[in-house]
Every structure is written in structure tokens, then in C-alpha cells.
Protein backbone atom coordinates (compact mmCIF):
# COMPACT_ATOMS: atom_id res chain seq x y z
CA UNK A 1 168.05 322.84 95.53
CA UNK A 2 169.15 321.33 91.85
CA UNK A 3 168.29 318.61 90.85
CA UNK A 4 169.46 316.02 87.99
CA UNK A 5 169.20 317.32 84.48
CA UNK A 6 170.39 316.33 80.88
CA UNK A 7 172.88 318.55 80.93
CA UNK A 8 175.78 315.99 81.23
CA UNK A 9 173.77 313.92 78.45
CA UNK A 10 172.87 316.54 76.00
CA UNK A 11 176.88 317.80 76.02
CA UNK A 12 177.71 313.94 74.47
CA UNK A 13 174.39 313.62 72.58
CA UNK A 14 175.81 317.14 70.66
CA UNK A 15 179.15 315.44 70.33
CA UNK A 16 177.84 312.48 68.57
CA UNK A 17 177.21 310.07 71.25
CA UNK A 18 173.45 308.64 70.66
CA UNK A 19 173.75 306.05 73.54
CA UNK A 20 174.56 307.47 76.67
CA UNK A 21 174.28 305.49 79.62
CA UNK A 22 173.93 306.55 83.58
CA UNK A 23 175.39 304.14 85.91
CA UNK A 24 175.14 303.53 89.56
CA UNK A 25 174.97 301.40 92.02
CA UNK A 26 173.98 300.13 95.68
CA UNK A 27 174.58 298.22 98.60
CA UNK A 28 178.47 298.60 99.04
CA UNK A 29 177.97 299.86 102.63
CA UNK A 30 175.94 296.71 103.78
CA UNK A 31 176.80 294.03 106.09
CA UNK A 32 174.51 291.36 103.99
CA UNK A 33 173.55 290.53 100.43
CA UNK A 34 174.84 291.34 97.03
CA UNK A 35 175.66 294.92 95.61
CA UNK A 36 174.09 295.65 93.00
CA UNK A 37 174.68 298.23 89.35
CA UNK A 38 172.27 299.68 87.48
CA UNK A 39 172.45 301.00 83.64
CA UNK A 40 170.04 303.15 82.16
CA UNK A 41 169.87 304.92 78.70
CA UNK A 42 167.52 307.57 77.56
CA UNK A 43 167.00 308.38 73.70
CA UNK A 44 168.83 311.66 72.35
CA UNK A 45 165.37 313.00 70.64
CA UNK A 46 163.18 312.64 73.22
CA UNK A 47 164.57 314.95 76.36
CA UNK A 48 162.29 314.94 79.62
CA UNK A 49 161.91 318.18 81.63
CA UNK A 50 162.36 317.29 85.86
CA UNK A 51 159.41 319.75 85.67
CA UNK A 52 157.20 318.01 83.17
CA UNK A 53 157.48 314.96 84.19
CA UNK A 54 154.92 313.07 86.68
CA UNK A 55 157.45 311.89 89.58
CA UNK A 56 160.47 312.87 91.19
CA UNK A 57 163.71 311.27 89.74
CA UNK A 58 166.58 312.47 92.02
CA UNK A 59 169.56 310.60 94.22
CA UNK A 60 167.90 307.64 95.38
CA UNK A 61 168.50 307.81 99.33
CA UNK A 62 166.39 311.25 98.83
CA UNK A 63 163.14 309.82 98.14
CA UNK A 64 160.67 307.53 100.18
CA UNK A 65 160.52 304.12 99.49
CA UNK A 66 157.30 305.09 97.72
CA UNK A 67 158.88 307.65 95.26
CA UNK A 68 161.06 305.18 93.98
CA UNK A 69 159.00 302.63 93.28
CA UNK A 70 156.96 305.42 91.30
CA UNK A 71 160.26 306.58 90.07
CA UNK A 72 161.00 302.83 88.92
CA UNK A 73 157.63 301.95 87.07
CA UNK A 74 158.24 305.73 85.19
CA UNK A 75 161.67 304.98 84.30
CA UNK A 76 161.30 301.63 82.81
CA UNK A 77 158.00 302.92 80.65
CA UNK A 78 159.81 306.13 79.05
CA UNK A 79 163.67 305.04 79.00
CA UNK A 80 165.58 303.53 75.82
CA UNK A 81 166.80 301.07 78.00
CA UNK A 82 167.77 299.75 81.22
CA UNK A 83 169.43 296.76 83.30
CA UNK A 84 170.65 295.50 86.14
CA UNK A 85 173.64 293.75 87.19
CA UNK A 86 174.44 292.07 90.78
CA UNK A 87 177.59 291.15 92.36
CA UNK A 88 177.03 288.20 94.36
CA UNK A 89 177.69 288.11 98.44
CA UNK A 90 180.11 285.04 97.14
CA UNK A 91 181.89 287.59 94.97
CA UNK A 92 182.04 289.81 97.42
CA UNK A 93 183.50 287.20 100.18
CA UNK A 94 186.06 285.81 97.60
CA UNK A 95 187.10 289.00 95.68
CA UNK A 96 186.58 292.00 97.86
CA UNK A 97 183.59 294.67 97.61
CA UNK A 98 185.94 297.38 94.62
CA UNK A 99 186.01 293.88 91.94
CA UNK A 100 182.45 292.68 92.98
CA UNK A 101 181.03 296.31 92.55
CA UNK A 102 182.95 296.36 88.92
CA UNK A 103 181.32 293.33 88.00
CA UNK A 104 177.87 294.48 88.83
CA UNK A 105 178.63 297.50 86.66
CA UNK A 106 179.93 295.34 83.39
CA UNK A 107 176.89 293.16 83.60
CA UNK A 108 174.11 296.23 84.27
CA UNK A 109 175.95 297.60 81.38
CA UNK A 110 175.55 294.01 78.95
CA UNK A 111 172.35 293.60 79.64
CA UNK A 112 171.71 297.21 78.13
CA UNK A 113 173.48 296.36 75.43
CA UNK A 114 171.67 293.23 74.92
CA UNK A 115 168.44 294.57 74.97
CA UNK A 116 169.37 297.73 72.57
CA UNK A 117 171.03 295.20 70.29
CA UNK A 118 173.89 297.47 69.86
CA UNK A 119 176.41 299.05 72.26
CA UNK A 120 175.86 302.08 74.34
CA UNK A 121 178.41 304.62 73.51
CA UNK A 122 179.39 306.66 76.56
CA UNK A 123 178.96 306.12 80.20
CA UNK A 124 178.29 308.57 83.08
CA UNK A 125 179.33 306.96 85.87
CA UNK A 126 179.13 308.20 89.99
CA UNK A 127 181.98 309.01 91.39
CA UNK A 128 184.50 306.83 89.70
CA UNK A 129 185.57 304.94 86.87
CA UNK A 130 184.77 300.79 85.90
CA UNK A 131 188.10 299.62 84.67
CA UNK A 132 187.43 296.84 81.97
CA UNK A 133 184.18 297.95 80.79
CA UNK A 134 183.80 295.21 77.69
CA UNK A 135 180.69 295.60 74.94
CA UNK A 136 181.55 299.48 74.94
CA UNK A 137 182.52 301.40 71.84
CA UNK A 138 186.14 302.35 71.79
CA UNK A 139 187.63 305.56 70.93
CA UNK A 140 189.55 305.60 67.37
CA UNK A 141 193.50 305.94 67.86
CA UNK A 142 193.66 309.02 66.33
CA UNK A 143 190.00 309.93 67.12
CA UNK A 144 189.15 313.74 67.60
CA UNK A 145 188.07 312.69 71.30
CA UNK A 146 191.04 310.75 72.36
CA UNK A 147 193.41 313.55 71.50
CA UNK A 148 190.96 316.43 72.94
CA UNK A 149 189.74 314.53 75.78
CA UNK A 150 192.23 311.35 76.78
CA UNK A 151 190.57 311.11 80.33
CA UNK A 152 187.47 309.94 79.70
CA UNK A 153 188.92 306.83 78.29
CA UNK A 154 189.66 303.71 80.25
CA UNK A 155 190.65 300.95 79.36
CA UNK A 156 189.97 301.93 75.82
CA UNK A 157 186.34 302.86 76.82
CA UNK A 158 184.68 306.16 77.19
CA UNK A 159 183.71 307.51 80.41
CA UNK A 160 182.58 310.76 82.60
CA UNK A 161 182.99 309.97 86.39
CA UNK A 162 180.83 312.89 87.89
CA UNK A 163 181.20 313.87 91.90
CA UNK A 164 177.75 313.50 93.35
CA UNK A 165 176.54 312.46 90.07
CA UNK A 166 173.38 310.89 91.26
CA UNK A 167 172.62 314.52 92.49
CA UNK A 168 173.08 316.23 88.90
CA UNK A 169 172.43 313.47 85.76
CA UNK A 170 169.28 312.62 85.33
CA UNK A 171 170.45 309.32 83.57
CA UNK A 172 173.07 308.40 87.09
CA UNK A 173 169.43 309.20 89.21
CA UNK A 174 167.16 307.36 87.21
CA UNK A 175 170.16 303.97 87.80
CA UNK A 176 170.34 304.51 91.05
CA UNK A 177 166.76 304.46 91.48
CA UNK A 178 166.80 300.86 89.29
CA UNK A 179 169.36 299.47 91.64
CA UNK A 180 167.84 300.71 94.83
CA UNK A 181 164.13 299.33 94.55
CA UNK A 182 165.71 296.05 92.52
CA UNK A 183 167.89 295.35 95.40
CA UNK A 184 165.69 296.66 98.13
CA UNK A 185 162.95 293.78 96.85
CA UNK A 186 165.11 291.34 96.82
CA UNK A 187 166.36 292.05 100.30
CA UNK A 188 162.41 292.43 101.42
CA UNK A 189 162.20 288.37 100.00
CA UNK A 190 164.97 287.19 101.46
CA UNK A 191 163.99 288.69 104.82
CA UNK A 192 160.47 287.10 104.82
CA UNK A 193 161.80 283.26 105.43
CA UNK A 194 161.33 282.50 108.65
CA UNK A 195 165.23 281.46 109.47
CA UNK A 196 166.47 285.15 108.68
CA UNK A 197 163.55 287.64 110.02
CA UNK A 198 165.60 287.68 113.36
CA UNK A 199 168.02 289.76 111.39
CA UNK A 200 165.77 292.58 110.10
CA UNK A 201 166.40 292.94 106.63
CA UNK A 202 162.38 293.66 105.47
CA UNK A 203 163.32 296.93 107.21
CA UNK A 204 167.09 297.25 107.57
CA UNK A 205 168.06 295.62 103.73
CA UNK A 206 170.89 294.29 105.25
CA UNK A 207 172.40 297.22 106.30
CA UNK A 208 174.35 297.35 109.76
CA UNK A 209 171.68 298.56 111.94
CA UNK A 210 171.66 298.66 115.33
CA UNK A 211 169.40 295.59 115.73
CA UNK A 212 171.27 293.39 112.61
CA UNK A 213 174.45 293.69 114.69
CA UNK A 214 172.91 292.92 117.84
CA UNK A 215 171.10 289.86 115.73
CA UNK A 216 174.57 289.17 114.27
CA UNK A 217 176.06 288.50 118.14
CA UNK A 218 173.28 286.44 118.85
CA UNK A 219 173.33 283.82 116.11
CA UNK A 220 176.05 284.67 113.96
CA UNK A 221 176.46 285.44 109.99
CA UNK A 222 175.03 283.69 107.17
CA UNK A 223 176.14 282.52 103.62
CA UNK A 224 174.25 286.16 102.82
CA UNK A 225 176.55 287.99 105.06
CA UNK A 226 179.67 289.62 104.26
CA UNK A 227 181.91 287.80 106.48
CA UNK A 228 184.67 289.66 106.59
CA UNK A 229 183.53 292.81 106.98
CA UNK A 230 181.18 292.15 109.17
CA UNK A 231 184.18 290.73 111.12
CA UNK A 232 185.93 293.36 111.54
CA UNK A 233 183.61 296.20 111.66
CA UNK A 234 181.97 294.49 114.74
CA UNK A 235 185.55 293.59 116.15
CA UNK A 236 186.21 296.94 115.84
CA UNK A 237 182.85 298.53 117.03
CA UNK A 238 182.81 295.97 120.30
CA UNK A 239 186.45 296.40 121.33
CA UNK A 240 186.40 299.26 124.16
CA UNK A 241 189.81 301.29 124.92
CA UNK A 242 189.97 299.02 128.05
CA UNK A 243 189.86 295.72 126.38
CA UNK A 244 191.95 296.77 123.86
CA UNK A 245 195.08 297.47 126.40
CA UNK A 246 194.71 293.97 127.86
């Protein structure tokens, strides 16, 4: 089975880009609580071996809950930099889940560049590409990369959206590990007040389980849930072919 490597990374790092960051992110599938981006940046010089190092750093929904938090306390020691961004349940309600998931990105990505004191200068993203990504070098007009490579820049800022690409950077794995234990704590504390253990989230994270939707019927959403589509994937789930004909 591979596994994430550098290779994406050391490709840019041999084109001149010092600061690459992985991005990733969390939570867009869930009927309750924010979404939430990760950023993470590893230093050009110092390149980690998957078979040297002490842990596994893969996709995060491969490894126990266990591994990651491993995974997490490794990543934060040896990395450049990282940081986190969250797009509220408020976003979320107000804007829709695509805008709320960009703004998660933007911030994880700020806060990286806040800490480095600089700006990182290429992202690797998952799948797809963050539209507006401020605090990001730009290409040049007439820079050797815009005319060889004009994809990889949005919005005037340079990107690599990569299929899968938790499953094959090692910078995408290490975010999505940030995210995933950031958010899955902060699910965990919400769940422990009394008021919203009947929905499950210590275990679920406020994914739509079987027993969060049955929960859900029984007393209704919160201000935590996603309202509307909670709505309507429950309308839809609930509504047999022989109610639907009446």
C-alpha cells in the first residue's frame, strides 16, 4: 500500500518554493459543529523518511484515534509550522458548507503565516482549489511559472490540488491529522455537558449516526447543528415511497 511521501514537496522545494504548505480539512460531512482546515509546513532541509520516523502519518480516517493523537504530538514537535482554522456552524448555517470550508482554509493558512512571520509560498491542497487564498505569494506576470504552469494559480495564488492527496503528501496527511484530533476534541467537550450527551457526539463527533438522528427526532437540533442539512437529509432519509405519493 503507498503511503504519503515528499514527493509532491520536494518537486516545489527544487523549483524554488521553501514554504510549502499541506492543507486539509474535516467535518464537511457532519450534521453538527464547525468544519474545520488545517495548514502545515515542513522545512525544505530537513526531509523525514515514513520509514524513519516513530509514528504513522497517513490519511487521517486510516488511523485509530490513538495514532493520531501520536501523529499530532509528532507533527507539531518536528514541523516548520502549523495552524488551524474553523468555520463556524453559524457560517455554515448562513453561508453554505463550500464558503465556510474556504474560510477555514484562509485562516489555517494565516495563522501559518503568522507564526512563520513570512508567507508560505505554495499550497498542496486535497482535492480542490481555495479561491481567494490572501497572505500567499503571487506569481510574477511574466514569471517562468505562470507561463509554464498557469493552473496552479488561482486567484493570483499558487496551488497543486492533488486527488486523494491525503493518501500521497506527507504535508496534506500530517493537516489532516491537525484538523481531525483538533476538531475531534473539541467535539469530545462539547459532548460532555449534560444538555447535549443525548446526542452522542463523545463518540459520534457530530456525525449523522444512527443514534444522533434518532436523538435529532426526539428533541430536535441545536444552535451546533447544521440546520439545514440536517433538514433535509432527515426529510429525505424518513420519507418512504408510500408517503411520498400521498
Amino acid at each position: 500500500m503507498n503511503k504519503p511521501s515528499f514527493r509532491f514537496e520536494k518537486k516545489l522545494w527544487k523549483g524554488g518554493y521553501r514554504l510549502v504548505a499541506g492543507v486539509d480539512e474535516v467535518g464537511r460531512g457532519c450534521f453538527a459543529g464547525p468544519v474545520v482546515a488545517a495548514a502545515c509546513v515542513f522545512k525544505s532541509h530537513v526531509q523525514y523518511s515514513i520509514f524513519d520516523i516513530p509514528i504513522k502519518i497517513n490519511d487521517s480516517k486510516k488511523l485509530t484515534a490513538l495514532q493520531r493523537e501520536k501523529a499530532a504530538r509528532w507533527i507539531k514537535k518536528n514541523s516548520h509550522a502549523w495552524g488551524v482554522g474553523v468555520g463556524s456552524v453559524a457560517e455554515i448555517n448562513k453561508l453554505g458548507m463550500s464558503k465556510a470550508t474556504n474560510s477555514a482554509f484562509r485562516r489555517a493558512v494565516s495563522q501559518v503565516n503568522q507564526k512563520i512571520n513570512t508567507r508560505v509560498d505554495y499550497l498542496l491542497v486535497d482535492a480542490f482549489y481555495i479561491p481567494y487564498v490572501r497572505g500567499l505569494r503571487v506569481g510574477k506576470k511574466n514569471g517562468l511559472n505562470q507561463r509554464r504552469n498557469p493552473k496552479t494559480l488561482i486567484n493570483g495564488s499558487r496551488q497543486l490540488a492533488i486527488i486523494n492527496g491525503d493518501e500521497k503528501s506527507f504535508s496534506i496527511a500530517a493537516a489532516s491529522i491537525i484538523a481531525k484530533v483538533y476538531r475531534d476534541k473539541l467535539m469530545e467537550k462539547i459532548g460532555f455537558l449534560s444538555k447535549y450527551k443525548k446526542y452522542g457526539w463523545i463518540e459520534n463527533k457530530g456525525y449523522g449516526t444512527k443514534k444522533h438522528q434518532e436523538a435529532i427526532k426526539k428533541y430536535g437540533v441545536t444552535h451546533y447543528h447544521r440546520k439545514r442539512f440536517v433538514e433535509t437529509f432527515l426529510n429525505n432519509s424518513f420519507s418512504s415511497p408510500s408517503q411520498s405519493k400521498t
